[in-house]
Protein backbone atom coordinates (compact mmCIF):
# COMPACT_ATOMS: atom_id res chain seq x y z
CA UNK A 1 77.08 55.10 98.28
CA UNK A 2 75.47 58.14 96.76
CA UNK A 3 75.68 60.08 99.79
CA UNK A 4 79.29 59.17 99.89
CA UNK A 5 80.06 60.70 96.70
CA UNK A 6 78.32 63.86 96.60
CA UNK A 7 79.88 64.53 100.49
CA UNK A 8 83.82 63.44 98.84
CA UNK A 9 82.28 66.35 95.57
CA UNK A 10 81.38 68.60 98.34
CA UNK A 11 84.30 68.39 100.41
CA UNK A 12 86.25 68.39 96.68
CA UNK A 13 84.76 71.76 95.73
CA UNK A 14 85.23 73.14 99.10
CA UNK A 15 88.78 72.76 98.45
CA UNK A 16 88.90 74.23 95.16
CA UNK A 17 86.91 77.22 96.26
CA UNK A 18 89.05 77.96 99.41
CA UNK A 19 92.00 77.20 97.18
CA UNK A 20 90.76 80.01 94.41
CA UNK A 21 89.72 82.52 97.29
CA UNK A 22 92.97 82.36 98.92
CA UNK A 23 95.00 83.17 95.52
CA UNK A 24 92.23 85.58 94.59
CA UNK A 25 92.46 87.40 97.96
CA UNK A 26 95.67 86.46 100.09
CA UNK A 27 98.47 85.61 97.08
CA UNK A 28 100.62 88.80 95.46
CA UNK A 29 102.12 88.66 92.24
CA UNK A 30 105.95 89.11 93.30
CA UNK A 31 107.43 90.93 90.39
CA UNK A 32 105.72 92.27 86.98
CA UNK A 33 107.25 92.64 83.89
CA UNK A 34 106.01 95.15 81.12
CA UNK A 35 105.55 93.93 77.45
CA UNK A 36 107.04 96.49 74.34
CA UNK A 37 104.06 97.99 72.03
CA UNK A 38 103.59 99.33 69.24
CA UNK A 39 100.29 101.97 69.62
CA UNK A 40 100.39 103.19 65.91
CA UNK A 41 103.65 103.64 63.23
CA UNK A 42 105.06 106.73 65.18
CA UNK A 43 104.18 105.94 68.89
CA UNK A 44 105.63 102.84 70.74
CA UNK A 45 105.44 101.95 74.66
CA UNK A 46 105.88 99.47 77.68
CA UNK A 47 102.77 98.32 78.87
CA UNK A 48 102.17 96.63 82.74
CA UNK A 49 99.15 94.69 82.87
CA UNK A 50 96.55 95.30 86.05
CA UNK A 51 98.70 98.23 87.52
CA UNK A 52 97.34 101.63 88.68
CA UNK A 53 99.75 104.44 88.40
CA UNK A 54 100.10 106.34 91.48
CA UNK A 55 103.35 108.40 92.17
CA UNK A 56 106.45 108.98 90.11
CA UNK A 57 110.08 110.55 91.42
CA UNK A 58 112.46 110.47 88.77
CA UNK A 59 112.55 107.29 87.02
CA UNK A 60 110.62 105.60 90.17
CA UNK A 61 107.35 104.63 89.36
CA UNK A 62 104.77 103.82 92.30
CA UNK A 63 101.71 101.76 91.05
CA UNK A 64 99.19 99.50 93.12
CA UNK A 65 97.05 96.34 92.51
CA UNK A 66 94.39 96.90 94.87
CA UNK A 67 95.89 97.08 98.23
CA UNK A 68 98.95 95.75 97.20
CA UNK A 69 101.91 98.20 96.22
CA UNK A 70 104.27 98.04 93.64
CA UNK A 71 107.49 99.64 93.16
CA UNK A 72 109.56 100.31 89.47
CA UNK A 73 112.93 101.80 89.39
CA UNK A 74 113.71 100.90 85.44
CA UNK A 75 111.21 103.71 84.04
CA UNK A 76 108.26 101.05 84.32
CA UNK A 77 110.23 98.31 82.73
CA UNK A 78 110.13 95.89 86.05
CA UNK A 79 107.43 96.32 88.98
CA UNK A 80 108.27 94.32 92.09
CA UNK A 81 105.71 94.34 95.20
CA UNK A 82 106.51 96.75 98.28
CA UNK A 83 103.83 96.50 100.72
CA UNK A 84 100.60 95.51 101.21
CA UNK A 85 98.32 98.08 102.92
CA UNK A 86 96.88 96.04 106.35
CA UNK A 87 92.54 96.93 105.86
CA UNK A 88 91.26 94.90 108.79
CA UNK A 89 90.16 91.51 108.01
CA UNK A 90 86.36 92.67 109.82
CA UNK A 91 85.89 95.51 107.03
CA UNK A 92 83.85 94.84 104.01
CA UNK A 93 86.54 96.63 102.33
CA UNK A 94 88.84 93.96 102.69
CA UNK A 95 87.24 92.25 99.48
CA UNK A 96 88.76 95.12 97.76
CA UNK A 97 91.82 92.63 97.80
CA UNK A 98 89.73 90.61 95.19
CA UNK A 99 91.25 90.75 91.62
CA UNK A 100 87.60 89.30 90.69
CA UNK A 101 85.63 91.41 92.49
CA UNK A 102 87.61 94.81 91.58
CA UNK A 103 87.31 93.78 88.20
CA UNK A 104 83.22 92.85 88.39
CA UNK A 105 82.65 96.00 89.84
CA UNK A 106 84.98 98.37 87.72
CA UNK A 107 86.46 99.47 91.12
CA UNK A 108 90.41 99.01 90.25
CA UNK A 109 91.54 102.69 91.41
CA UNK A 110 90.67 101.93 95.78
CA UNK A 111 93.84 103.37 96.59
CA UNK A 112 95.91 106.98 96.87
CA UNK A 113 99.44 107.04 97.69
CA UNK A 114 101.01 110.06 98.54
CA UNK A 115 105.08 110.51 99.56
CA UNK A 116 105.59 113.77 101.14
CA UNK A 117 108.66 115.65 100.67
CA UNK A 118 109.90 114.12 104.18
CA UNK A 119 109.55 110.62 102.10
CA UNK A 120 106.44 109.54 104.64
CA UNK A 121 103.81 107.43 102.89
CA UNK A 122 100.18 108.76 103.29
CA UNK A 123 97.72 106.08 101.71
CA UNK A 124 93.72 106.38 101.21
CA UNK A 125 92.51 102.93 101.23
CA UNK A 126 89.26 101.57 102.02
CA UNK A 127 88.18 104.47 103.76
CA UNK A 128 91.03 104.33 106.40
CA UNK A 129 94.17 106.68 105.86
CA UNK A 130 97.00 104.82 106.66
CA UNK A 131 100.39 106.50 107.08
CA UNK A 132 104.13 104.54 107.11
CA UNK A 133 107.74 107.10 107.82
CA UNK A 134 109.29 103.41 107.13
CA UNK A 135 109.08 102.90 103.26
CA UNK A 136 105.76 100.89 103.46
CA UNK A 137 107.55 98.47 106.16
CA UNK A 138 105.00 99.12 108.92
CA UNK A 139 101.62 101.29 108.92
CA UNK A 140 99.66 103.37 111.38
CA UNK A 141 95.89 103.85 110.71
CA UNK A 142 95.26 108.03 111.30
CA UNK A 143 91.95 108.64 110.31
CA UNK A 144 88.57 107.64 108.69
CA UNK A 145 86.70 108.81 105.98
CA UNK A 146 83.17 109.68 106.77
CA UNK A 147 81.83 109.67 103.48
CA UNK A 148 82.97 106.26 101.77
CA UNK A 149 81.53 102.74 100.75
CA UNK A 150 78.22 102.20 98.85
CA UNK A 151 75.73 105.34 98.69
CA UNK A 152 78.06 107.58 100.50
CA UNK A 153 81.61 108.05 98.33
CA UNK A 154 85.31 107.10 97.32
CA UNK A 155 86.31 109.58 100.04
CA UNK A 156 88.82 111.36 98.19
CA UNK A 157 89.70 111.56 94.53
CA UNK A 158 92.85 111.64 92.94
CA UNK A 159 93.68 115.57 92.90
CA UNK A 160 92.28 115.84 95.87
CA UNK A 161 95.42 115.54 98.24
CA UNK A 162 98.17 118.36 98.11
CA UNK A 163 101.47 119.18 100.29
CA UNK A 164 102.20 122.76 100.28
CA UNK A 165 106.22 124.50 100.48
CA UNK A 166 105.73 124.63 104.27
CA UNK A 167 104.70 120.17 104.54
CA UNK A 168 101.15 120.54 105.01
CA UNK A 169 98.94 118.61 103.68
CA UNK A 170 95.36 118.75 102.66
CA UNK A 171 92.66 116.37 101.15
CA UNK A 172 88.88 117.24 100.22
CA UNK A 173 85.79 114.87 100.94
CA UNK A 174 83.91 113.31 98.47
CA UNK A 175 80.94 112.14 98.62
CA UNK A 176 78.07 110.18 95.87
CA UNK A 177 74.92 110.51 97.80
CA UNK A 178 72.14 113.20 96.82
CA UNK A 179 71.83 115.89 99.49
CA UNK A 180 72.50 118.88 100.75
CA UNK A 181 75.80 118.05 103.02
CA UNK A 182 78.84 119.35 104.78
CA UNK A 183 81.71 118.88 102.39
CA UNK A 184 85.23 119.62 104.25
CA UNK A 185 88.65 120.52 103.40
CA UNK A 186 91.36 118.56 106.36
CA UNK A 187 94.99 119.62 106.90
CA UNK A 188 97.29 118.38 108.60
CA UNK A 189 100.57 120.18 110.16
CA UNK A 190 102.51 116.66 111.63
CA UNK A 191 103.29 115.10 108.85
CA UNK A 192 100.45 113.48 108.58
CA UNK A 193 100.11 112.34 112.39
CA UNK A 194 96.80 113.71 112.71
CA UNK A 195 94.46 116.02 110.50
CA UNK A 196 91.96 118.90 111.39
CA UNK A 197 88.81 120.63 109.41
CA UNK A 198 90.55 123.55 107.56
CA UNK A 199 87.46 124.44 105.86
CA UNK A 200 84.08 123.31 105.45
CA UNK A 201 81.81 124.43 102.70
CA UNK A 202 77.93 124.46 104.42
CA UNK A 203 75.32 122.13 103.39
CA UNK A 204 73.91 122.99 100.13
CA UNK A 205 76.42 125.07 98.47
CA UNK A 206 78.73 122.12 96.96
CA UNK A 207 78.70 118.27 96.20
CA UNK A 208 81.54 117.24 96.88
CA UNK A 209 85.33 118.18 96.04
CA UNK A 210 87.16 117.53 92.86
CA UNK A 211 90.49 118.97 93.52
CA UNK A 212 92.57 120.48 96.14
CA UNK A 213 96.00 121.18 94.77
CA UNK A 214 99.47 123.28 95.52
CA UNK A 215 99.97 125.82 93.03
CA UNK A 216 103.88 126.41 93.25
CA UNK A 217 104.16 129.34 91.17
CA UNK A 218 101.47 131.39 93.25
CA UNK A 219 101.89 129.72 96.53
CA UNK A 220 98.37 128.98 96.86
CA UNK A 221 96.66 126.37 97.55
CA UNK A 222 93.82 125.72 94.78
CA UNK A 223 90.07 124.02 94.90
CA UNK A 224 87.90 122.84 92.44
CA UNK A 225 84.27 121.75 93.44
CA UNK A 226 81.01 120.47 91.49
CA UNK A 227 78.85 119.47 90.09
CA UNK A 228 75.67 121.59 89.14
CA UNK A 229 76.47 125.19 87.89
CA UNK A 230 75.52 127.09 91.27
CA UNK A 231 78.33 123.77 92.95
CA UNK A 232 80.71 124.48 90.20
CA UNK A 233 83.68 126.58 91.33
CA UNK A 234 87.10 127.24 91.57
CA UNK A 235 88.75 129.51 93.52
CA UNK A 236 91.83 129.36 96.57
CA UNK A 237 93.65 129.59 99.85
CA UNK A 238 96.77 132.06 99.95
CA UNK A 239 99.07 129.58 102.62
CA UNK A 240 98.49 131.21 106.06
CA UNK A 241 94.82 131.62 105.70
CA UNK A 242 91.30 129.63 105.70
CA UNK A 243 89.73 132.00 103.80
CA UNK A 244 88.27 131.06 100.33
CA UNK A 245 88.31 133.01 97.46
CA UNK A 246 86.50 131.97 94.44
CA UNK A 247 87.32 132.80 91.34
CA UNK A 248 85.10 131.23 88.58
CA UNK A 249 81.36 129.68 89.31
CA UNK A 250 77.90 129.55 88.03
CA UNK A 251 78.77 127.64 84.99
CA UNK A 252 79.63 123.87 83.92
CA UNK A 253 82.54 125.19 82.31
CA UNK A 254 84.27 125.81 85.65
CA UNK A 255 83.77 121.78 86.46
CA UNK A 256 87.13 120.83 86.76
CA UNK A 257 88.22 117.78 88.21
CA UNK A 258 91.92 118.58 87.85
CA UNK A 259 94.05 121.88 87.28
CA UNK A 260 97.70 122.35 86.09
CA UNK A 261 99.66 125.23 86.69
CA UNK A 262 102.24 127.38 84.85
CA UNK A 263 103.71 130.67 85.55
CA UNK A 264 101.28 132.46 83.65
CA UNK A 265 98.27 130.61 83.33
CA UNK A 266 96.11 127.99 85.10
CA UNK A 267 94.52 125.06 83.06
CA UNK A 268 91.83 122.42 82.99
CA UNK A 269 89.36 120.75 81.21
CA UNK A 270 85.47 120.32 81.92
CA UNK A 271 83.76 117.43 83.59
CA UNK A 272 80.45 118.42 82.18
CA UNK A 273 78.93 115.48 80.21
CA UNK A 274 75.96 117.12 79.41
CA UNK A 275 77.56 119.50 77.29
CA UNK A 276 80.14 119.56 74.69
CA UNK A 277 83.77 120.03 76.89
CA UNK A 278 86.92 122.08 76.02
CA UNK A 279 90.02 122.89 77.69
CA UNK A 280 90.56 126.01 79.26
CA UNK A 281 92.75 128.60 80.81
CA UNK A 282 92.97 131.28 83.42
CA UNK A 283 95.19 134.30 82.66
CA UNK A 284 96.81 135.03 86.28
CA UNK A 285 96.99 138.31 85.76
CA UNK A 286 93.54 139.24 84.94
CA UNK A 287 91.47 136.22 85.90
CA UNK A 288 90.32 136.06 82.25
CA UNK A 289 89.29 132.54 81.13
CA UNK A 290 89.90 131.42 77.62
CA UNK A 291 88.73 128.29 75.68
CA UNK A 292 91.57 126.54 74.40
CA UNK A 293 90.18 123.30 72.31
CA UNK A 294 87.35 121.01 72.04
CA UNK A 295 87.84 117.52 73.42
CA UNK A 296 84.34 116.57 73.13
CA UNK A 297 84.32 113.82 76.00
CA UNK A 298 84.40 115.38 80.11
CA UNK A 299 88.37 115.66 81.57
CA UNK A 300 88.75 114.25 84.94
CA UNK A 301 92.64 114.14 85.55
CA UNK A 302 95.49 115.97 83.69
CA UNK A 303 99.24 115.73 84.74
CA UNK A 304 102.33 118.03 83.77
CA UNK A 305 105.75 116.77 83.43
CA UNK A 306 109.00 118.28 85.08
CA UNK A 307 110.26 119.66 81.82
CA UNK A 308 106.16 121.47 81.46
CA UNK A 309 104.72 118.78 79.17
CA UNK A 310 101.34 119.19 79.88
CA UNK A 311 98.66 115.72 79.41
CA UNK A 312 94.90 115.51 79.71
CA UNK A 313 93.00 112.37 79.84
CA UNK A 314 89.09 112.69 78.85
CA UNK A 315 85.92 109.73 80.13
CA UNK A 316 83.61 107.54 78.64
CA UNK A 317 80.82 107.62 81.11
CA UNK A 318 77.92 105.07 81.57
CA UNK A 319 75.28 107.10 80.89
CA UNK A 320 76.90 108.92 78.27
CA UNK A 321 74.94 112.21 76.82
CA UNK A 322 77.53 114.28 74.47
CA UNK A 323 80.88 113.40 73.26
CA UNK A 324 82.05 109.87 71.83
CA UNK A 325 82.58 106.50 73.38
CA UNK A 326 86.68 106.67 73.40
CA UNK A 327 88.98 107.71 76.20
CA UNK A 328 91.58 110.08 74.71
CA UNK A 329 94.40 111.64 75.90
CA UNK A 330 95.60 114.99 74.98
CA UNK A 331 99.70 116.79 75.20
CA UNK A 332 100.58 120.32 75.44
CA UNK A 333 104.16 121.74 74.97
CA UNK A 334 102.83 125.32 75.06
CA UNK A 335 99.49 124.86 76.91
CA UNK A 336 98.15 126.61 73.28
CA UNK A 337 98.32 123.66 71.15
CA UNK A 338 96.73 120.39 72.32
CA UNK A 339 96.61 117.15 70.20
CA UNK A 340 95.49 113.71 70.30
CA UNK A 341 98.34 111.35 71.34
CA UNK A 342 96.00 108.09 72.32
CA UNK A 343 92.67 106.99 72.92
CA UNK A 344 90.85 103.53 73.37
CA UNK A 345 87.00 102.49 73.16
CA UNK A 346 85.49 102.70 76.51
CA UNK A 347 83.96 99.66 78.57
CA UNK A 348 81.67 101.14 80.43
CA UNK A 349 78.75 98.92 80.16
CA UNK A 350 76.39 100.25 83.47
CA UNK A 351 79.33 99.50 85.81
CA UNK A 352 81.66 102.47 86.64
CA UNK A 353 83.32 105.01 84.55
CA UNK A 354 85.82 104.59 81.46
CA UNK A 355 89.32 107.38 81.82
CA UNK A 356 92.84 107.64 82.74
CA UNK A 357 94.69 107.99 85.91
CA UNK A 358 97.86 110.16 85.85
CA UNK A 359 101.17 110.20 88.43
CA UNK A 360 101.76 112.60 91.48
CA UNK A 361 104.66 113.79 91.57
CA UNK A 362 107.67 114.47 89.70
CA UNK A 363 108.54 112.62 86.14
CA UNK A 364 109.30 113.40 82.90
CA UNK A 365 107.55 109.71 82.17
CA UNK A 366 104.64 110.48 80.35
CA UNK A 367 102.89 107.96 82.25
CA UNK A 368 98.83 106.85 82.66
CA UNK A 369 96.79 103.73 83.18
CA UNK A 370 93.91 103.14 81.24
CA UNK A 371 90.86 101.80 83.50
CA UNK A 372 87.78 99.91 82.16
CA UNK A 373 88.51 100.71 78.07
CA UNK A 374 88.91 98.16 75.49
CA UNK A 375 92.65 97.13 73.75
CA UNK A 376 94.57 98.85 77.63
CA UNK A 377 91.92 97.86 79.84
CA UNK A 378 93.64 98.68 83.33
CA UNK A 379 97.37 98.63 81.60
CA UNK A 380 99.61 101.01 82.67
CA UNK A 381 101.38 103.08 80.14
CA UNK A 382 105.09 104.39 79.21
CA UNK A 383 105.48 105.96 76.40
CA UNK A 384 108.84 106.23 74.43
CA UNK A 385 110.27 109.58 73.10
């Protein structure tokens, strides 16, 4: 008799546990509907629970859940699920499908959508780049990433993937383990059909690649690398030409992890948290770097809206050395003046990084999700005018 019951309680909680893996792994959300909040007496915004911003055209938000695509074209009021991006069931980063898991870990942000000016989808997911010329009906796996999963890297980062006038694209490696390493720049000419080394920096001179980004008023294509001083450089490709020209390095204060561009100047704030960070800029004309502001905490991404608002999101990061435990984000109308707009208390707790992700693309949204931080964990953000 006892048997009998603990084999029906076994076979019971077999059940439940297949049932709660198959909604935690297999089952989509169909259609997500942002909540109206208030932030503080002169700031109010629609908020999308669990939704990583990723591209923005117009009104048309992209954001992702994991592998799992999501679509707004109500200025983030509605989100209704696109596409789901096929990682074979035989990779371990299939469990990146796993609401619990992504959230254990702190590793929400496993995905980078691009949409090229011909409107094909390149995606970085789970160390595969996957590429659709459907709308997200139908995907084609084009290349690895040889420096991703545990002890190696995330591949790519954010800023790290740019389309210049012409429709080629680049993306830099990134890697996590300690070394001295190859760290390559691809490109690709087809539309994404296949990529090529463009440039490699040798072992020992770089980490690992922050940025790579199209700079439309100079026609250049810019880089930003870290992370010790001698690693710490920016610098850029004219279009036409592999050759590298740096223009700032030797100094934390030329750790960017993101850059935005106006006709006259180039900006971006440090990712130095040993050391108190500020925003900069770069005079074009003379290469002359100023320091703009203090913002205490590192900057990892910034974003600039069609009309040349200009936003910078700082980190909370776990081993935290300078700054203060709240992820702010900073707006510039005139790239002079830079103030304090939001910030939250980070969660950082040993397991990942707290910040802000920003749009590619083209918006005047002002637009950002909020990963691992206390009252938006992982909420993407709309904020009203």
């Amino acid at each position: 008799m006892k048997l009998r019951i603990a084999a029906t309680l076994g076979t019971l909680l077999l059940f439940v546990g297949s049932v709660l893996i198959y909604f935690d792994m297999f089952h989509d959300v169909k259609k997500i509907e942002a909540k109206k909040i208030t932030i503080n007496e002169d700031l109010r915004a629609h908020k999308s629970r669990d939704l990583i911003i990723q591209f923005a055209n117009g009104d048309t938000l992209w954001a992702n859940r994991g592998y799992t695509f999501y679509k707004s074209a109500d200025e983030g009021r509605t989100f209704k699920k696109y596409f789901r991006i096929p990682i074979p069931l035989t990779s371990i980063s299939f469990f990146g499908n796993s609401d619990l898991l992504r959230n254990q870990f702190r590793t929400q942000d496993i995905s980078e959508l691009k949409i090229l000016k011909s409107g094909t989808f390149i995606i970085f997911a789970g160390g595969y780049i996957f590429r659709s010329s459907d709308g997200g009906n139908s995907f084609d796996k084009v290349g690895s990433l040889r420096y991703f999963g545990m002890g190696e890297g995330r591949g790519v980062l954010p800023q790290g993937i740019a389309e210049d006038k012409n429709g080629n694209i680049y993306f830099g490696e990134y890697l996590r383990k300690q070394g001295d390493f190859e760290v390559t720049i691809y490109k690709s000419t087809d539309d994404g059909l296949s990529w090529e080394p463009f440039y490699s920096f040798p072992p020992g001179k770089i980490r690992h690649i922050h940025a790579v980004q199209y700079d439309p008023y100079g026609e250049k294509i810019w880089v930003a690398t870290g992370d010790r001083d001698h690693e710490s450089k920016i610098g850029y490709f004219r279009l036409g030409s592999n050759d590298f020209t740096v223009v700032f390095s030797g100094s934390q204060k030329y750790r960017a992890v993101s850059l935005q561009f106006s006709e006259n100047f180039i900006y971006w704030g440090m990712d130095a948290p040993s050391v108190e960070s500020f925003i900069y800029r770069m005079n074009r004309y003379n290469q002359k770097d100023e320091k703009l502001k203090s913002i205490g905490n590192p900057a990892y991404y910034s974003y600039k809206t069609k009309d040349g608002l200009m936003l910078l999101g700082t980190v909370v990061e776990h081993i935290r050395v300078s700054g203060d435990p709240y992820v702010k984000i900073f707006m510039s109308q005139n790239g002079i003046k830079w103030e304090k707009v939001m910030q939250d208390l980070g969660l950082y707790e040993g397991r990942g990084h707290a910040f802000n992700r920003f749009p590619r693309g083209e918006t005047n949204l002002k637009v950002f999700t909020f990963l691992n931080t206390d009252k938006y964990h992982n909420s993407l953000i709309v904020l009203e005018d």
